[in-house]
Protein backbone atom coordinates (compact mmCIF):
# COMPACT_ATOMS: atom_id res chain seq x y z
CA UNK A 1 4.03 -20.11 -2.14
CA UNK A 2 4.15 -17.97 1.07
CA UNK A 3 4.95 -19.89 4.18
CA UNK A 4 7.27 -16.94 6.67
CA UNK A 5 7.51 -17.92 10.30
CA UNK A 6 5.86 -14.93 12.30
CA UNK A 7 9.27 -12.98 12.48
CA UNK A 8 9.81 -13.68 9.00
CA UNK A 9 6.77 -12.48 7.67
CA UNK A 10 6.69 -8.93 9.87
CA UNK A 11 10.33 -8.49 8.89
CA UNK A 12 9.54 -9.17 4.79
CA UNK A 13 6.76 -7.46 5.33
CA UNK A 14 8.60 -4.09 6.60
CA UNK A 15 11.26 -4.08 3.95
CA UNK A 16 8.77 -5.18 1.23
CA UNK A 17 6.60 -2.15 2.35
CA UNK A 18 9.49 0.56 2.82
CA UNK A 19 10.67 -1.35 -0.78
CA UNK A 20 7.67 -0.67 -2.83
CA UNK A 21 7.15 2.97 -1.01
CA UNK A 22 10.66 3.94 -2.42
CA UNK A 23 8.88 2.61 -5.77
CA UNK A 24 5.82 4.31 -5.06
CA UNK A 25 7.68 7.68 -4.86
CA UNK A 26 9.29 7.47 -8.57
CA UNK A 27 5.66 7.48 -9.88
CA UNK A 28 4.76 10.11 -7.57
CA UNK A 29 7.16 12.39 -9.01
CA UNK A 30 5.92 11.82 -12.49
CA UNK A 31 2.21 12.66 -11.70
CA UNK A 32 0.44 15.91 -11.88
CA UNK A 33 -1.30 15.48 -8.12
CA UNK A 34 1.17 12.17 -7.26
CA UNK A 35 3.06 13.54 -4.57
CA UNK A 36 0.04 15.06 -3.03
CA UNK A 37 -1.78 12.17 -0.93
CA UNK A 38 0.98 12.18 1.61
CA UNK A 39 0.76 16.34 2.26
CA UNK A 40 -3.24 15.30 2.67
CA UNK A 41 -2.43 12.84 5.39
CA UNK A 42 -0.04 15.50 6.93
CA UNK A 43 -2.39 17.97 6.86
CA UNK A 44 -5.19 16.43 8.45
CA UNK A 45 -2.61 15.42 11.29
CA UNK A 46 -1.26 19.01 11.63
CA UNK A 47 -4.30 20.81 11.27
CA UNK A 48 -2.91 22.94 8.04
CA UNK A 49 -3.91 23.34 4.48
CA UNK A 50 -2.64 20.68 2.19
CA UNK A 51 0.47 23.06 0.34
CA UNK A 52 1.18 23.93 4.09
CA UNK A 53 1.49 20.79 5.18
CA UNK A 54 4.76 20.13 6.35
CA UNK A 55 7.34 18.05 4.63
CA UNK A 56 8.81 15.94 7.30
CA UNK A 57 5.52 14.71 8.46
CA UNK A 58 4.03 13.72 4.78
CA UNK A 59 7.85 11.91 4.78
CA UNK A 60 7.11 10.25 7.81
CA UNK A 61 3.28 9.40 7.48
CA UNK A 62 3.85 8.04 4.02
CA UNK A 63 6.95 5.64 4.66
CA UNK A 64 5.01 4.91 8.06
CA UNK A 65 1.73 3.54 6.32
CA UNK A 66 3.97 1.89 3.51
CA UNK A 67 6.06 -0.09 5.87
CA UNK A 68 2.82 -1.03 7.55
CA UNK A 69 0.78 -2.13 4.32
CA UNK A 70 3.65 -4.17 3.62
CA UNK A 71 3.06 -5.96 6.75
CA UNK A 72 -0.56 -6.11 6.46
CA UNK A 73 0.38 -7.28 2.93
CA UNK A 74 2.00 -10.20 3.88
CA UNK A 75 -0.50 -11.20 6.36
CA UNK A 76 -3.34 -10.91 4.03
CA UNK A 77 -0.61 -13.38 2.01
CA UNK A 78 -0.02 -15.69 4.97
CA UNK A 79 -3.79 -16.12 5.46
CA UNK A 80 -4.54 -16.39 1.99
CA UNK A 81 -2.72 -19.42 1.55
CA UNK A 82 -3.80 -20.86 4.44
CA UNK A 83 -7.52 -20.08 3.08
CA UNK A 84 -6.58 -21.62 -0.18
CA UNK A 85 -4.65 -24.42 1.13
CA UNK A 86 -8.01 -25.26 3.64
CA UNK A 87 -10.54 -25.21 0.09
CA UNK A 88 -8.16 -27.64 -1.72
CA UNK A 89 -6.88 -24.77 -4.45
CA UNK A 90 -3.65 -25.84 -3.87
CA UNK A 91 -0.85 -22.70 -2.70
CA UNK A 92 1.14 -23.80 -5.94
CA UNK A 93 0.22 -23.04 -9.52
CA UNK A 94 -3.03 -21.29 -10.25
CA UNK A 95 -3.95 -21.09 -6.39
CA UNK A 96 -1.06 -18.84 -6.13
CA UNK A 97 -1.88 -16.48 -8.63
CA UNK A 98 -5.63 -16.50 -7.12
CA UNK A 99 -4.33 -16.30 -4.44
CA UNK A 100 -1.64 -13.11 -5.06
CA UNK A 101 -4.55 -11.45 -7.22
CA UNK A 102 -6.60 -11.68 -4.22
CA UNK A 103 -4.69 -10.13 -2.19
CA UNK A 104 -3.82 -7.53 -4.45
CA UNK A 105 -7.51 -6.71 -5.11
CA UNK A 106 -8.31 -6.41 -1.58
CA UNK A 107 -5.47 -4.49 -0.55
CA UNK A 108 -5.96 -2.15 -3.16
CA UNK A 109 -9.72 -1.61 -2.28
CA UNK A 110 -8.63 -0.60 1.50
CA UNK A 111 -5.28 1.57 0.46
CA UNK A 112 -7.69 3.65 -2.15
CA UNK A 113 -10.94 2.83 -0.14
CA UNK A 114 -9.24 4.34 3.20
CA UNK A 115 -7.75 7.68 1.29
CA UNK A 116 -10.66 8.56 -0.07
CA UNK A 117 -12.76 8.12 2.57
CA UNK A 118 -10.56 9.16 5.22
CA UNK A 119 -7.83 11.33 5.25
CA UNK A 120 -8.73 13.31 1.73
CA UNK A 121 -12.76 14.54 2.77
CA UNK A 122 -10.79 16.04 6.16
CA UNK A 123 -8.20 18.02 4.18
CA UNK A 124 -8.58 21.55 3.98
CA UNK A 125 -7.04 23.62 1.41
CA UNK A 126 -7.39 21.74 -1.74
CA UNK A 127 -9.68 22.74 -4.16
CA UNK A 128 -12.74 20.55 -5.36
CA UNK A 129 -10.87 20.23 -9.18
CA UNK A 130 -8.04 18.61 -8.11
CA UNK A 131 -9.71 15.93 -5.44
CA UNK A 132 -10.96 13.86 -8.79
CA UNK A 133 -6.77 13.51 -10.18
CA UNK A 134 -5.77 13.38 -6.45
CA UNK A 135 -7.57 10.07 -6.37
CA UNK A 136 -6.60 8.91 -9.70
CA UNK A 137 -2.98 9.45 -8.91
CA UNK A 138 -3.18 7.71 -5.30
CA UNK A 139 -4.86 5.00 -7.10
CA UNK A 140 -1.68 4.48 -9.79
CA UNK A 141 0.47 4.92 -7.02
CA UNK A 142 -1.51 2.00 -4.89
CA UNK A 143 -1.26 -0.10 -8.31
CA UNK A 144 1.97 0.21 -8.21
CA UNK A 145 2.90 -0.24 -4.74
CA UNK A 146 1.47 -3.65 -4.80
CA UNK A 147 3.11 -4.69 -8.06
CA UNK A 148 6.24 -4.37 -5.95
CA UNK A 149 5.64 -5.52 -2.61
CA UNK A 150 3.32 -8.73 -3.12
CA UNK A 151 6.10 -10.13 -5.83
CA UNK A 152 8.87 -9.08 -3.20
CA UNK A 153 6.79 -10.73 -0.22
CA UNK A 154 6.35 -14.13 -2.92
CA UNK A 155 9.84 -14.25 -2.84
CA UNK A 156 10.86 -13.79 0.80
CA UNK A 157 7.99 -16.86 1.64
CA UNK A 158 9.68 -18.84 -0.40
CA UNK A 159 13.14 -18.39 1.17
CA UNK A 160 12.02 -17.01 5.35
């Protein structure tokens, strides 16, 4: 299922991440607060209201965290089989898909878990009616980010 070397698995786990990000940001563009999560993360960083956040830092911040979630993607992958493989569930099959679904949950929980907790109560400058949609929207955008990077991380185990 997913067996990268080391090397393997940061470099598929880079591309996979900058890969889904670029994914991410055609669903961002079609969502009423979607392109607003990475101007929160830029303006907790500059110290500015979210709409004066600047640009090249939300650019920066967001590809930087995607390219790192695919790497912590495909670790959660590499030690996910080698949970599964240690039960007996097999890394073939239905372990896989346990396995990927697993993965997916839990990544999920800490991309949504760690904007809402973090970055997003520390913003200034965005009013209390849009917080509810700007977490809905990260969420979608989370959903998917994963769709594409976990598939894309599948495939480059199977070949790395």
């Amino acid at each position: 299922m997913f067996d990268p070397s080391f090397l393997g698995g940061l470099t598929g786990g880079l591309i996979a991440g900058v890969l889904a990000t670029l994914t991410m940001d055609v669903a961002m563009a079609r969502l009423p607060e979607g392109e607003t999560p990475p101007k929160v993360a830029a303006s907790v960083l500059a110290g500015t209201a979210v709409d004066s956040a600047p640009e090249r830092l939300a650019a920066v911040v967001h590809y930087v965290a995607g390219a790192g979630s695919g790497v912590l993607t495909a670790a959660m992958l590499a030690g996910g089989v080698a949970v599964a493989a240690a039960l007996g569930v097999g890394t073939a099959g239905v372990g896989a898909v346990v396995t990927a679904a697993g993965v997916a949950f839990v990544m999920f929980v800490c991309m949504v878990g760690f904007f809402a907790l973090v970055p997003l109560p520390r913003t200034t400058g965005l009013a209390r009616q849009r917080l509810r949609v700007v977490r809905r929207d990260w969420a979608i955008c989370a959903v998917v980010y994963l769709v594409v990077a976990i598939p894309l991380l599948l495939a480059v185990g199977q070949v790395v």
